[in-house]
C-alpha atoms as a PDB file:
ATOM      1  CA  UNK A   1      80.907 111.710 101.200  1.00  0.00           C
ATOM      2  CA  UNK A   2      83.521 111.931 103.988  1.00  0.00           C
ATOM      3  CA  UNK A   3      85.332 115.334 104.770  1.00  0.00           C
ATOM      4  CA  UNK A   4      88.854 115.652 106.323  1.00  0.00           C
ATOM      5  CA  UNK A   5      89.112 119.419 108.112  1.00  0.00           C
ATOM      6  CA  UNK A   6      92.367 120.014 109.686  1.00  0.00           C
ATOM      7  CA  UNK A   7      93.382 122.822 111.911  1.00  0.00           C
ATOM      8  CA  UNK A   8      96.091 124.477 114.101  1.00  0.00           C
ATOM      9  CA  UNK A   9      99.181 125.318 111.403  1.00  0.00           C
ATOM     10  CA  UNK A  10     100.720 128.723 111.540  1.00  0.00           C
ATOM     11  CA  UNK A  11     103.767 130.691 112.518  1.00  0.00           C
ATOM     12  CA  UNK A  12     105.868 129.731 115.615  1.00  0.00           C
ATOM     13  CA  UNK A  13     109.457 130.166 116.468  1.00  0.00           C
ATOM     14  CA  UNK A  14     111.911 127.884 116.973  1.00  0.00           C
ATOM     15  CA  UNK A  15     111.898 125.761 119.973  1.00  0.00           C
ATOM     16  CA  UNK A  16     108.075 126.376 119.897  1.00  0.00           C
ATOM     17  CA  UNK A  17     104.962 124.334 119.651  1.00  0.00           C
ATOM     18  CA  UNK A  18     101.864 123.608 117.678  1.00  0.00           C
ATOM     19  CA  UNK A  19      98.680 121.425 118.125  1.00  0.00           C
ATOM     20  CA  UNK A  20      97.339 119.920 114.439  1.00  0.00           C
ATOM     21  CA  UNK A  21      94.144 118.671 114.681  1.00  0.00           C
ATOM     22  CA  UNK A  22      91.932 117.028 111.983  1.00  0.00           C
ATOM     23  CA  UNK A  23      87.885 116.152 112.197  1.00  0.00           C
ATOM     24  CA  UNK A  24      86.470 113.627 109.728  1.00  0.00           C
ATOM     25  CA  UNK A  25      82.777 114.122 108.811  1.00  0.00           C
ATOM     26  CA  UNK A  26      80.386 112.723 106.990  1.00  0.00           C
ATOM     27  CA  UNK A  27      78.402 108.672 106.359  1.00  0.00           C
ATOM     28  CA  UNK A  28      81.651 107.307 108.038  1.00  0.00           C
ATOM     29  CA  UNK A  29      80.998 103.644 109.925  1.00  0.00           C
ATOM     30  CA  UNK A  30      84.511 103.465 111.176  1.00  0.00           C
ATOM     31  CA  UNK A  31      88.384 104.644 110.707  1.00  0.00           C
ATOM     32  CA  UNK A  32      91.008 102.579 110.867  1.00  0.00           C
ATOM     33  CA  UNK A  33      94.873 103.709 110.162  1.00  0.00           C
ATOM     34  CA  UNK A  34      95.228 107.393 110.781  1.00  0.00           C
ATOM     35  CA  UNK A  35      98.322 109.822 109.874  1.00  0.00           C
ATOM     36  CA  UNK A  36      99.726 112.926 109.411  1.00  0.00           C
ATOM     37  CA  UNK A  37     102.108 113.516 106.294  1.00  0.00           C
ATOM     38  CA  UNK A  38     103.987 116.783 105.146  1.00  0.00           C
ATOM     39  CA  UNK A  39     105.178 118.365 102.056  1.00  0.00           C
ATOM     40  CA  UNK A  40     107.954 120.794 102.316  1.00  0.00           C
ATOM     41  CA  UNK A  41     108.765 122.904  99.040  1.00  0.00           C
ATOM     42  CA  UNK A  42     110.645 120.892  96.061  1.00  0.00           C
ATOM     43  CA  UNK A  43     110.171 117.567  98.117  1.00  0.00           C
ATOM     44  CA  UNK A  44     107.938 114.869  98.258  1.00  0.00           C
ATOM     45  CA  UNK A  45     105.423 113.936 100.341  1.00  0.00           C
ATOM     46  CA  UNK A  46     106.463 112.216 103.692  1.00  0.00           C
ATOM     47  CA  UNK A  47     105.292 110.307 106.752  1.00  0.00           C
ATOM     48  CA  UNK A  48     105.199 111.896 110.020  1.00  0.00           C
ATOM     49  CA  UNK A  49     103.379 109.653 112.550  1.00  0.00           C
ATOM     50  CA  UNK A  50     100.873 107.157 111.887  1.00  0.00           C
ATOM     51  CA  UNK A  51      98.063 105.564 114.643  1.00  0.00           C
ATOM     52  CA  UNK A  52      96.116 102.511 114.691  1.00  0.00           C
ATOM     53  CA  UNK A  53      92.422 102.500 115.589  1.00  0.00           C
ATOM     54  CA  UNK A  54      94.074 100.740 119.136  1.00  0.00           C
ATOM     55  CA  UNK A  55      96.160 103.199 119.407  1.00  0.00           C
ATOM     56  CA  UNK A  56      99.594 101.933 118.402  1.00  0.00           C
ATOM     57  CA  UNK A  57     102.040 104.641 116.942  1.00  0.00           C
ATOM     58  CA  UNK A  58     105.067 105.166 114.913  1.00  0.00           C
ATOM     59  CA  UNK A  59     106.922 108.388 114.021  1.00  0.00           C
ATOM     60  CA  UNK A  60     109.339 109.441 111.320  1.00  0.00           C
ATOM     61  CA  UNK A  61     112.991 109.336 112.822  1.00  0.00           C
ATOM     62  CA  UNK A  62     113.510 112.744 112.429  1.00  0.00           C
ATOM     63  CA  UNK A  63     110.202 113.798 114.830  1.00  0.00           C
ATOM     64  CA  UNK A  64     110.742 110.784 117.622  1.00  0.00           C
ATOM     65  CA  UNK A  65     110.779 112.324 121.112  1.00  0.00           C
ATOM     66  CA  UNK A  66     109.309 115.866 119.639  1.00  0.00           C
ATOM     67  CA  UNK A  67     105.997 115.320 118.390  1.00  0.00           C
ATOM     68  CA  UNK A  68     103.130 112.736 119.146  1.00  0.00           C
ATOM     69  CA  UNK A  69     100.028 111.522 117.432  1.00  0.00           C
ATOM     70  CA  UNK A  70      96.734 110.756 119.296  1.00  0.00           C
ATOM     71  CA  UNK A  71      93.282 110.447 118.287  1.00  0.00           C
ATOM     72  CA  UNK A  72      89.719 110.679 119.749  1.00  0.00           C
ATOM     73  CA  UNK A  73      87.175 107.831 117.994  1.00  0.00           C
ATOM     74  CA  UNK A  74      84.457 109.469 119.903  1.00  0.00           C
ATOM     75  CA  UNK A  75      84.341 112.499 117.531  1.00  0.00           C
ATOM     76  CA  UNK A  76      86.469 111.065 114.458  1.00  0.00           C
ATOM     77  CA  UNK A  77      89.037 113.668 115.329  1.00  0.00           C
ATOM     78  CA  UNK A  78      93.426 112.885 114.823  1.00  0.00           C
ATOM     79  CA  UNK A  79      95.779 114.848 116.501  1.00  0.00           C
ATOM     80  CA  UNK A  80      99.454 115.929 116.281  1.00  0.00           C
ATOM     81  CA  UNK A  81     100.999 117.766 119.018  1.00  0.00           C
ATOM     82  CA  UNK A  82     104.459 119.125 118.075  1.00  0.00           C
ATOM     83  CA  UNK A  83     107.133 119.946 120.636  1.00  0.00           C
ATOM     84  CA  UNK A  84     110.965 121.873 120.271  1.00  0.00           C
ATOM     85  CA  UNK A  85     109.933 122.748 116.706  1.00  0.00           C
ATOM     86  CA  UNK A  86     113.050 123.082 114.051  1.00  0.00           C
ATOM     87  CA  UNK A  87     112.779 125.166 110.750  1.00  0.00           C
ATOM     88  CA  UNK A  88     113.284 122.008 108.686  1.00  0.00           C
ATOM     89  CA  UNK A  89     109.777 120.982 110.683  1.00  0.00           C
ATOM     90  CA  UNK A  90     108.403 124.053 107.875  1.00  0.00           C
ATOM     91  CA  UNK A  91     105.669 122.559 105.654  1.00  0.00           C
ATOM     92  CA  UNK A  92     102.010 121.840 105.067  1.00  0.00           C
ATOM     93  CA  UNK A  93     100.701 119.639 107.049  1.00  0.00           C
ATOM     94  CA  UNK A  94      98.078 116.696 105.465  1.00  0.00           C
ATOM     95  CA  UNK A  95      96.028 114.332 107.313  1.00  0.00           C
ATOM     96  CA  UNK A  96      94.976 110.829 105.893  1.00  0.00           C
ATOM     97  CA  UNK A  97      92.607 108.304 107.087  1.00  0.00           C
ATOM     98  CA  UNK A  98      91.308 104.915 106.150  1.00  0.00           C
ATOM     99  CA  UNK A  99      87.355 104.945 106.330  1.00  0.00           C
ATOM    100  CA  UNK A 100      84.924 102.534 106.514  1.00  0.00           C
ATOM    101  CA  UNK A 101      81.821 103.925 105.576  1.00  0.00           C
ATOM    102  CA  UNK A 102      78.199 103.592 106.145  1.00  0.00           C
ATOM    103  CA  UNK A 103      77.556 101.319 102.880  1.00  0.00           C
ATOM    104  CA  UNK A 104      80.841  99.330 103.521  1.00  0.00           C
ATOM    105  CA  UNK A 105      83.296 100.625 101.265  1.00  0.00           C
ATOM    106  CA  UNK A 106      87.004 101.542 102.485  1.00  0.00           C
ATOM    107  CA  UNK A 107      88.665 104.518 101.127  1.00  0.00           C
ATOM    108  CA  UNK A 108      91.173 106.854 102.088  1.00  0.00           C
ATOM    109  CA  UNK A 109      90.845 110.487 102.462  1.00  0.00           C
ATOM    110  CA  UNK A 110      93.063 113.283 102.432  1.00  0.00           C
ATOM    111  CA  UNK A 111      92.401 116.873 104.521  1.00  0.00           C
ATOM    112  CA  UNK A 112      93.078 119.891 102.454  1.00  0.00           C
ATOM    113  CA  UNK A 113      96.785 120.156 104.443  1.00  0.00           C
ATOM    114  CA  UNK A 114      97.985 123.257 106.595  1.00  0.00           C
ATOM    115  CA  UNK A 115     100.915 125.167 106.675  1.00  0.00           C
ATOM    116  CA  UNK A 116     103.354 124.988 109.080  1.00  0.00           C
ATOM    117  CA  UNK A 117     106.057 127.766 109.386  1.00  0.00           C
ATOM    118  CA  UNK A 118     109.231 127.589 111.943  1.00  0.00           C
ATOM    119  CA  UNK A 119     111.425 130.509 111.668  1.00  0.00           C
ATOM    120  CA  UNK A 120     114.937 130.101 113.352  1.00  0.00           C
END
């Protein structure tokens, strides 16, 4: 089984920053695609930034120039630093990855998600 933890969400004032970070463990061979997503209240879920396994990027329009994704395949581990927050930035926070595991198969995985609060 593959586990996605993720880590960093709280409370920060506007203009502030976080630092998301998300460990996959578990029989996992490889990871390809890797992403953050968020859920505010009464919406759906959307697409924040996405990486490649080479390390190619793209960001929602709304976060270009504030936050940026990295990740470490050393330790399996996805990152999302997020600069000059905004309280419509408030919501949780989800990690995805595709996974190749140890018998072959590809799957994606979700992280349990953390909230993210920006008061004005």
């Amino acid at each position: 089984q593959v586990q996605l933890v993720e880590s960093g969400g709280g409370l920060v004032q506007a203009g502030g920053s976080l630092r998301l970070s998300c460990a996959a463990a578990g029989r996992i061979f490889s990871i390809n695609d890797m992403a953050w997503y968020r859920q505010a209240p009464g919406k759906q879920r959307e697409l924040v930034a996405a990486i490649t396994r080479g390390g190619s990027t793209n960001y929602a329009d709304s976060v270009k120039g504030r936050f940026t994704i990295s990740r470490d395949n050393a330790v399996n581990t996805l990152y999302l630093q997020m600069n000059s927050l905004k309280p419509e930035d408030t919501a949780v926070y989800y990690c995805n990855a595709r996974v190749v595991r140890v018998n072959g198969l590809v799957n994606d995985y979700w992280g349990q998600g953390t909230q993210v609060t920006v008061s004005s």
